[in-house]
N, C-alpha and C. Protein backbone atom coordinates (compact mmCIF):
# COMPACT_ATOMS: atom_id res chain seq x y z
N UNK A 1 48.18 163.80 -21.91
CA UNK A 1 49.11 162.68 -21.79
C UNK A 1 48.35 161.36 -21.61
N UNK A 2 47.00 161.75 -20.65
CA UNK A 2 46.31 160.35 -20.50
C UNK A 2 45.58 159.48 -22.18
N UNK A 3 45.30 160.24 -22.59
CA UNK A 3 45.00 160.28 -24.10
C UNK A 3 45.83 159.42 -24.25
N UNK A 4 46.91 160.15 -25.13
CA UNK A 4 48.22 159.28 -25.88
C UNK A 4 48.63 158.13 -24.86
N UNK A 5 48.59 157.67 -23.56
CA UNK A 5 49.05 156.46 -23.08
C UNK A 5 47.59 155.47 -23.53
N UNK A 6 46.38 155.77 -23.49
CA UNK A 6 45.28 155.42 -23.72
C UNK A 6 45.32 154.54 -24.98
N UNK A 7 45.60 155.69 -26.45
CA UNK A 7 45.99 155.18 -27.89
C UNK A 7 47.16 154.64 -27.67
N UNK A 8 47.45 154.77 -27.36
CA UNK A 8 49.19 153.57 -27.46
C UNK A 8 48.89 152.35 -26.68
N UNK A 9 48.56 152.14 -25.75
CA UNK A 9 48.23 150.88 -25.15
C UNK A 9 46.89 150.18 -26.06
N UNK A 10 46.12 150.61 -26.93
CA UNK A 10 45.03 149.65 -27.40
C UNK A 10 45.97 149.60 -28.84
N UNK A 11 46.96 150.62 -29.25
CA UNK A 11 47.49 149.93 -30.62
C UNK A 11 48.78 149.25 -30.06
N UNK A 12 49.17 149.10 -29.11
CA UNK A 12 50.23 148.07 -28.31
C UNK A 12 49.31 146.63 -28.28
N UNK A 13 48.21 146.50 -27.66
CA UNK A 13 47.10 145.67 -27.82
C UNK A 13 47.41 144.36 -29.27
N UNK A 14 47.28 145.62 -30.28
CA UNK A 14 45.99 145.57 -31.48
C UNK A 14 47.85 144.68 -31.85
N UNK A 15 48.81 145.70 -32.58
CA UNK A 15 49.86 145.39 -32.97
C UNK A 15 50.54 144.41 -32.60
N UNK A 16 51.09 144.07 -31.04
CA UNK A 16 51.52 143.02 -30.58
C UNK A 16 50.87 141.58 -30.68
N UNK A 17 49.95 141.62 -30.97
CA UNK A 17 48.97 140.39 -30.94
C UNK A 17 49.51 140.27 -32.73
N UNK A 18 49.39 141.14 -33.58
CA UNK A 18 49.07 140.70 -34.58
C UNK A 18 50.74 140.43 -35.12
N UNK A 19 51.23 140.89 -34.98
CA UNK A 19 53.18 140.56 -34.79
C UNK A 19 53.28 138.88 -33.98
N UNK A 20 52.86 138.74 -33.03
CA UNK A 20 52.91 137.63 -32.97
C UNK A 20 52.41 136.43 -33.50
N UNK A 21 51.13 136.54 -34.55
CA UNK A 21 50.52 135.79 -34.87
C UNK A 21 51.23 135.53 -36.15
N UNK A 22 51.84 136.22 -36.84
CA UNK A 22 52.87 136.78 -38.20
C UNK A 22 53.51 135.75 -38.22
N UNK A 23 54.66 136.24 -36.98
CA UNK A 23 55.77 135.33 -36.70
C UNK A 23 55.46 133.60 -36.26
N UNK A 24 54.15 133.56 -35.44
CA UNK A 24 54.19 132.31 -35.05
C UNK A 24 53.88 131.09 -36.22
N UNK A 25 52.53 132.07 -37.24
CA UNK A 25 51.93 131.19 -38.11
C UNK A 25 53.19 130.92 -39.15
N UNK A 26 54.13 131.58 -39.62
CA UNK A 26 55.32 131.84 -40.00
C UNK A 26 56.12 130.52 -40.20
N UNK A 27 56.19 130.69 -38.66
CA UNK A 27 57.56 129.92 -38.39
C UNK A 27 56.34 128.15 -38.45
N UNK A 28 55.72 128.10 -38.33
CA UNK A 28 54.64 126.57 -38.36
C UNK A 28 54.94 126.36 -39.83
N UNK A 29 54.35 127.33 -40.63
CA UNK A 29 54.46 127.52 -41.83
C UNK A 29 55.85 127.27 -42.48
N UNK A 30 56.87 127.59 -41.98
CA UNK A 30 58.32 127.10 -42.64
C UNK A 30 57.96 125.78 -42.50
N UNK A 31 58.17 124.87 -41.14
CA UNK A 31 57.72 123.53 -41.18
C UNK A 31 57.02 122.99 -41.83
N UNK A 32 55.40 123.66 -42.58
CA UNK A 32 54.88 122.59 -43.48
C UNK A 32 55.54 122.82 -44.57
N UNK A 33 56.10 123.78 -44.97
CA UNK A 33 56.76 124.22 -46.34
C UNK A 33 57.90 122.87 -46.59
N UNK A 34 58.49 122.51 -45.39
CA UNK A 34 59.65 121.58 -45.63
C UNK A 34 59.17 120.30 -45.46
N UNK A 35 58.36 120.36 -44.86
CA UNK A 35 57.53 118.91 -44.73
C UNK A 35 56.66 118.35 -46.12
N UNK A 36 56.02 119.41 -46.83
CA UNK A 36 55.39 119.03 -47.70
C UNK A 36 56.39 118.21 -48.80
N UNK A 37 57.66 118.68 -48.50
CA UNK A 37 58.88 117.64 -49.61
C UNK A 37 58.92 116.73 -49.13
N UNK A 38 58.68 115.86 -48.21
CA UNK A 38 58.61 114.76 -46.90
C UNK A 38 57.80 114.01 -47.79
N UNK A 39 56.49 114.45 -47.25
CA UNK A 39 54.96 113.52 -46.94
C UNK A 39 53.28 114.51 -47.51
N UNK A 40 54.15 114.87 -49.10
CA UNK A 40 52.84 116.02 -49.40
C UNK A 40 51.16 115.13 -49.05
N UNK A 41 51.49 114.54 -48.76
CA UNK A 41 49.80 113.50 -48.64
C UNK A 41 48.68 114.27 -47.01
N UNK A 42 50.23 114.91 -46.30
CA UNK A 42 49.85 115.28 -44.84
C UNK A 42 49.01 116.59 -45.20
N UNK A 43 48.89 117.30 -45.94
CA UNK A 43 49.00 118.36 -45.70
C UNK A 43 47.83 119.36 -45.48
N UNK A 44 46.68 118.58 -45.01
CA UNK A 44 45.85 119.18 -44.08
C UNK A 44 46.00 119.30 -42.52
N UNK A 45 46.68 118.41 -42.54
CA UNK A 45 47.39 118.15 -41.06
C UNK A 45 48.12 119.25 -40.25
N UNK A 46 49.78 119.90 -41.92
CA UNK A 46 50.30 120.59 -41.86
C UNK A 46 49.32 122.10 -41.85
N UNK A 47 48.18 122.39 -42.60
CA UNK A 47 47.70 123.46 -42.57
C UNK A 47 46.94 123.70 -41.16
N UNK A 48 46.18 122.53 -40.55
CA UNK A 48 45.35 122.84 -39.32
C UNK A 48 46.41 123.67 -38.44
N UNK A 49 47.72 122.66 -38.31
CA UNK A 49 48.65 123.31 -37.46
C UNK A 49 49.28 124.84 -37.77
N UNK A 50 49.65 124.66 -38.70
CA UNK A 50 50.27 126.14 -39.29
C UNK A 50 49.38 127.28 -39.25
N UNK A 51 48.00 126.83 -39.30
CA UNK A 51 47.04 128.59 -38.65
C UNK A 51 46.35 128.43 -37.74
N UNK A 52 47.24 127.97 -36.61
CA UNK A 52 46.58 127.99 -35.36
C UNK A 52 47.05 128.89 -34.26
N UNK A 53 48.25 129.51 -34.55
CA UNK A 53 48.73 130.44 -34.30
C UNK A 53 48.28 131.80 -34.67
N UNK A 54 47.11 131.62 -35.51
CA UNK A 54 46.94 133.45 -35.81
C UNK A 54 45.63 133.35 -34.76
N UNK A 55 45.33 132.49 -33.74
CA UNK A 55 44.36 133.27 -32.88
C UNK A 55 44.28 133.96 -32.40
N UNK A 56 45.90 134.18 -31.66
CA UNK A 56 46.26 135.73 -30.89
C UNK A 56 45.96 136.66 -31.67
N UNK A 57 46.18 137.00 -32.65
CA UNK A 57 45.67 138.25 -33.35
C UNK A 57 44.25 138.73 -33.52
N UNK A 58 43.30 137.44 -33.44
CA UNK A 58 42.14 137.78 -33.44
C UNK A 58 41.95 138.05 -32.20
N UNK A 59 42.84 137.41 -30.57
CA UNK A 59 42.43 138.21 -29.22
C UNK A 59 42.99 139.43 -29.28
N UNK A 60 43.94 140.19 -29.90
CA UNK A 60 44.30 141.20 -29.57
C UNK A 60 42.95 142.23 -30.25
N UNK A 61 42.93 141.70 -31.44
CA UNK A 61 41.72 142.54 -32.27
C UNK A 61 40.18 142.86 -31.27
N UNK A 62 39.82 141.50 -30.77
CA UNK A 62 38.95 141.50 -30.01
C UNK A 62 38.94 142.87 -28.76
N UNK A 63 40.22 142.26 -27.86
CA UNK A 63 40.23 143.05 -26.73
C UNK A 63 40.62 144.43 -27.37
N UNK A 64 41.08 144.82 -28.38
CA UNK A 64 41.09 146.37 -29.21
C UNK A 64 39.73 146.93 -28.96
N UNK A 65 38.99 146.18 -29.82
CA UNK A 65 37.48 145.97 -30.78
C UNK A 65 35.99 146.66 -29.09
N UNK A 66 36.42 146.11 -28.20
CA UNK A 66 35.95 145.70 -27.29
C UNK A 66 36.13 147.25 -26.12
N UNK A 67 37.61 147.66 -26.20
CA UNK A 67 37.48 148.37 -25.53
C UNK A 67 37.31 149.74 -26.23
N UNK A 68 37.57 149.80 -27.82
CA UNK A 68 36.77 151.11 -28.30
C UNK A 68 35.64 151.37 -28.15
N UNK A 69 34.27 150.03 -27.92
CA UNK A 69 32.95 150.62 -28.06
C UNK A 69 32.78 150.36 -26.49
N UNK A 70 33.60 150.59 -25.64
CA UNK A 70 33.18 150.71 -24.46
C UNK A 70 33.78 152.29 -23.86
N UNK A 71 34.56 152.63 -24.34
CA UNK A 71 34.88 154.13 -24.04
C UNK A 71 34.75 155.13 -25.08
N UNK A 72 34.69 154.48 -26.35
CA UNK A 72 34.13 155.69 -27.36
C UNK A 72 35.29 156.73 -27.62
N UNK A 73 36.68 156.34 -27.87
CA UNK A 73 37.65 156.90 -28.04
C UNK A 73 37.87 158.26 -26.62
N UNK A 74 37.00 157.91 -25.55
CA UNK A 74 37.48 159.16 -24.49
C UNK A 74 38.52 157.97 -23.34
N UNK A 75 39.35 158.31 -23.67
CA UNK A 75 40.51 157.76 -22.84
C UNK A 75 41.20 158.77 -21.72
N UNK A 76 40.56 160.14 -21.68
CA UNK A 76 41.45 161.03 -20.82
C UNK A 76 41.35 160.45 -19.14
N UNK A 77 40.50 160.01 -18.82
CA UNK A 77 40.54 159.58 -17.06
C UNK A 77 41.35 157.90 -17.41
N UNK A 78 41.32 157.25 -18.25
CA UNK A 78 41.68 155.77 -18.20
C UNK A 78 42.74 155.88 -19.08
N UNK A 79 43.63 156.39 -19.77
CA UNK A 79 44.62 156.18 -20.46
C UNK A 79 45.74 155.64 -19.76
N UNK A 80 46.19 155.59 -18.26
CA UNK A 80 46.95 154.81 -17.82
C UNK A 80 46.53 153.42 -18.12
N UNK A 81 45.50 153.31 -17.74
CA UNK A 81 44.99 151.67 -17.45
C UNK A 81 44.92 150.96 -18.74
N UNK A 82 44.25 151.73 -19.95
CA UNK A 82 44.47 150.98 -21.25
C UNK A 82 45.78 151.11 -21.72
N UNK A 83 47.06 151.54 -20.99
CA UNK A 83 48.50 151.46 -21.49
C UNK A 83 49.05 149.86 -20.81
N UNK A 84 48.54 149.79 -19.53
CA UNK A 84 48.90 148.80 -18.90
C UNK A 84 48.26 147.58 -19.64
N UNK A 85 46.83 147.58 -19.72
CA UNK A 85 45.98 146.47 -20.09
C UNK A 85 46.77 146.05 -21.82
N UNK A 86 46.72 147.22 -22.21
CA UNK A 86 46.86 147.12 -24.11
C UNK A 86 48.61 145.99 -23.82
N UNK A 87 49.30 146.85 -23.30
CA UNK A 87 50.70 146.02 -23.17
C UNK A 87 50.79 145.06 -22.65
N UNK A 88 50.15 144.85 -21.70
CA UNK A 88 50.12 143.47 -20.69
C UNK A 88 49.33 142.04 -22.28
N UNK A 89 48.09 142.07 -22.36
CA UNK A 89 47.46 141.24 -23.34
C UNK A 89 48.32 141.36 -24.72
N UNK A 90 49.42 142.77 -25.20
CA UNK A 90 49.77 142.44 -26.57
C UNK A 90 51.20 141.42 -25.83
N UNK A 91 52.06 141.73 -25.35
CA UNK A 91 52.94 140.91 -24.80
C UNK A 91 52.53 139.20 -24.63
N UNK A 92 51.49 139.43 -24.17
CA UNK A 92 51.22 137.84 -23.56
C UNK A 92 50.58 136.89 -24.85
N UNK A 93 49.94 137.91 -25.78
CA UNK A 93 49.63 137.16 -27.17
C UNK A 93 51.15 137.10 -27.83
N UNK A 94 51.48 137.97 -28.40
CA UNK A 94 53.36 137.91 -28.71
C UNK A 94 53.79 136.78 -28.56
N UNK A 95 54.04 136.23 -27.23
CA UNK A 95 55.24 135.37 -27.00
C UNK A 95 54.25 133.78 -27.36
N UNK A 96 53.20 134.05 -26.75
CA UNK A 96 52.07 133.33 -26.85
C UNK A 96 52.03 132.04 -28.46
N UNK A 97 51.63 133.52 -29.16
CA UNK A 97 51.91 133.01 -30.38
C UNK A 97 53.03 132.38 -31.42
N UNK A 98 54.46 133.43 -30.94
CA UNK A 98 55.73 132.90 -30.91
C UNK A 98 56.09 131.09 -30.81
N UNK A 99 55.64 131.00 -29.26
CA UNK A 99 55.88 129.94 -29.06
C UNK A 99 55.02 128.76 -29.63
N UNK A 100 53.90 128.94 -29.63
CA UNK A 100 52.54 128.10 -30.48
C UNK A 100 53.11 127.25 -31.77
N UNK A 101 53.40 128.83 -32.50
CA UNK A 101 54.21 128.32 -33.51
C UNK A 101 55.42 127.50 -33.69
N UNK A 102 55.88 127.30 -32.46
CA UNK A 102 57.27 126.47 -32.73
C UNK A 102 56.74 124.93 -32.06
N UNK A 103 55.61 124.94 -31.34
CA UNK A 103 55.15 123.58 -30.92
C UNK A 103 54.27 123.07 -31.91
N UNK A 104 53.80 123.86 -33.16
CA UNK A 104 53.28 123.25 -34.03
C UNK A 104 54.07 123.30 -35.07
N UNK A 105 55.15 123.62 -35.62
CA UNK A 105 56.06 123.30 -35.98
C UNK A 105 56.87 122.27 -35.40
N UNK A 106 57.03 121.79 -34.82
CA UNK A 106 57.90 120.51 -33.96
C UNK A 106 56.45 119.29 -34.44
N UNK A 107 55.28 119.68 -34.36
CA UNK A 107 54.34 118.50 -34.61
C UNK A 107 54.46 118.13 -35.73
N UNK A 108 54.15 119.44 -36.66
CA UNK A 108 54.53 118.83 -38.45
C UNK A 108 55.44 118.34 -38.33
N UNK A 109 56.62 118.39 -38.06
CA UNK A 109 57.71 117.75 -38.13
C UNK A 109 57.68 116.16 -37.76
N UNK A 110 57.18 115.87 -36.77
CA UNK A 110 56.44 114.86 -36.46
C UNK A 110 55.30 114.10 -37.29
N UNK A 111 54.80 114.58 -37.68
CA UNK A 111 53.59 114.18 -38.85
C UNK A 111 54.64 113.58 -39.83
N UNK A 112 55.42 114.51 -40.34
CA UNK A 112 55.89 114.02 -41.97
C UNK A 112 57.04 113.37 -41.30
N UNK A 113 57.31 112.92 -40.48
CA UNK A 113 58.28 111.62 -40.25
C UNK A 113 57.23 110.23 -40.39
N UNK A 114 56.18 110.71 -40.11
CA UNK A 114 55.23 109.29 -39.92
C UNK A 114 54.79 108.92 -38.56
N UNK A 115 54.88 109.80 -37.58
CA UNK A 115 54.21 109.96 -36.34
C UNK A 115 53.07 109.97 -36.50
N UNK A 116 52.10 109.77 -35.29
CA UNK A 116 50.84 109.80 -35.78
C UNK A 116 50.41 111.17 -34.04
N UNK A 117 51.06 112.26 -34.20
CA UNK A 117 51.20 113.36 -33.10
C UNK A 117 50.38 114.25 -33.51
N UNK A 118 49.56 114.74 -34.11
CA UNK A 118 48.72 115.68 -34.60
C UNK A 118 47.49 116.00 -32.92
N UNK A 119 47.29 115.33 -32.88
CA UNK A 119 46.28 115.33 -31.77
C UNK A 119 46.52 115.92 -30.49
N UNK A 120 48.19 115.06 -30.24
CA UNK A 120 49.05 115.90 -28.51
C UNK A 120 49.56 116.99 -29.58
N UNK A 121 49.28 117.34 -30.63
CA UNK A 121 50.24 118.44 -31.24
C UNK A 121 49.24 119.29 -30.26
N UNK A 122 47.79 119.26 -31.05
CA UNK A 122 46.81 120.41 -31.04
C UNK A 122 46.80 120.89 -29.40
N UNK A 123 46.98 119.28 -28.74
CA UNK A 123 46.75 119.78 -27.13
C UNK A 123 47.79 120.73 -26.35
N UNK A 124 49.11 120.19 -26.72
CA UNK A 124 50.47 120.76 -26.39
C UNK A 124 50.26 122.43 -27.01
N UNK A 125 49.73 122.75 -28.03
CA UNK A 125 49.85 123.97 -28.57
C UNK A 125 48.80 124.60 -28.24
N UNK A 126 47.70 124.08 -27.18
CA UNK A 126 46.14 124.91 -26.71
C UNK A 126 46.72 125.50 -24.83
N UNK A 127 47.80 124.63 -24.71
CA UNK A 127 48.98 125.34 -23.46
C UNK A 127 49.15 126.43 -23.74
N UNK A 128 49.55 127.12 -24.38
CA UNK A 128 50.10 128.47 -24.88
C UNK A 128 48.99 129.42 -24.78
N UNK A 129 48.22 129.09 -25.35
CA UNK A 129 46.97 129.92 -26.27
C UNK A 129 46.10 130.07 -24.90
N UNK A 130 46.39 129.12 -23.90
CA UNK A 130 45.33 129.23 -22.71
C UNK A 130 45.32 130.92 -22.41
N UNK A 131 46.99 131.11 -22.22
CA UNK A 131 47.50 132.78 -21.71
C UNK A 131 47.19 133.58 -22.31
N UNK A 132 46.75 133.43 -24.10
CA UNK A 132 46.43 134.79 -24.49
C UNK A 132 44.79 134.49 -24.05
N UNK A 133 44.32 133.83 -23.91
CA UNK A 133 42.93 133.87 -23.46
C UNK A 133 42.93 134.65 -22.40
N UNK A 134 43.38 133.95 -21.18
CA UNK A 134 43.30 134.19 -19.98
C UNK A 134 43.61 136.30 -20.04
N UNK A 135 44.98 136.63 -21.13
CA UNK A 135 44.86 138.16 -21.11
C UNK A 135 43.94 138.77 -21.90
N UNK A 136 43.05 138.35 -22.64
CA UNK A 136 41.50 138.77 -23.15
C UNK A 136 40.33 138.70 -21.91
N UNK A 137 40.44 137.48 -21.80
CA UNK A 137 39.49 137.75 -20.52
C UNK A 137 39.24 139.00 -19.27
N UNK A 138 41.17 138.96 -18.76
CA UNK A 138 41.59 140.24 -17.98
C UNK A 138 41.20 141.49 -18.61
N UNK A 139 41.51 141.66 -19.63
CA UNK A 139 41.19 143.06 -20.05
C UNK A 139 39.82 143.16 -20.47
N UNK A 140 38.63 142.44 -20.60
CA UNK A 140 37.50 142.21 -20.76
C UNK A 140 36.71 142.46 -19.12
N UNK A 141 37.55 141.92 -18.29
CA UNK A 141 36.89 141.96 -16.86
C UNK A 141 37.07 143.20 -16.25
N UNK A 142 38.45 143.90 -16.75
CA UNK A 142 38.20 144.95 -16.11
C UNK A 142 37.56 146.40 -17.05
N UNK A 143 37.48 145.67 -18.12
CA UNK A 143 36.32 146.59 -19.15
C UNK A 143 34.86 146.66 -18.03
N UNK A 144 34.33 145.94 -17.59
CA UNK A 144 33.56 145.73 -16.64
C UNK A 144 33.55 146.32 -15.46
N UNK A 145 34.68 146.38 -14.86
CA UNK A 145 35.42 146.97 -13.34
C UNK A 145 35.08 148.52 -13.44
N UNK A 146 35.92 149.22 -14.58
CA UNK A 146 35.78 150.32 -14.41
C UNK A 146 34.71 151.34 -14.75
């Protein structure tokens, strides 16, 4: 049983991170899509913003990546803990990214009106992204712990 909570929490990890990065870069991405009928001149602006949201997926990959070559697929004594860790960091990238995406979407939106917001975009949308850090780090520290 410790096994299977073990594999399910690093593909809870791996999956949730990358579901959120989907949806977040997504939904940024509708925004430059409608913006580019606006102000196509922006649209490096619109792209910086629109894939800035797939970082969570590269933390979920990471903290995946990270805790296979540290246990070597033997999860039978730690499979609770990588159920907790894998869910805790895919959740917190998820919403993470979710939301990223809708504050850089609200910036393009801003851009192709003729704002000049790109800059508090990037800062307003490095708020979010602090948390999936901060749950890479956690599950990195206690890669260490145990």
């Amino acid at each position: 049983m410790n096994e299977i909570l073990g594999y399910l929490g690093l593909g809870l990890m791996l999956g949730l991170a990358g579901i959120g990065s989907a949806y977040g870069t997504t939904i940024a991405g509708n925004a430059a899509e409608g913006a580019l009928k606006k102000a196509p001149e922006k649209s490096s602006s619109y792209l910086i913003l629109s894939a800035l949201p797939a970082t969570q997926g590269i933390y979920g990959f990471v903290g995946f990546f990270m805790w296979l070559l540290v246990y070597k697929f033997d999860f039978a004594a730690n499979g609770p803990i990588l159920f907790g860790v894998g869910v805790s960091v895919g959740l917190v990238c998820l919403f993470s990214a979710i939301r990223q995406g809708q504050v850089c979407a609200n910036g393009i939106i801003g851009i192709s009106q003729g704002h000049d917001v790109q800059t508090n975009t990037l800062i307003y949308a490095a708020l979010p992204e602090f948390y999936a850090i901060l749950g890479l780090v956690g599950a990195l520290m206690l890669t260490l712990a145990i």
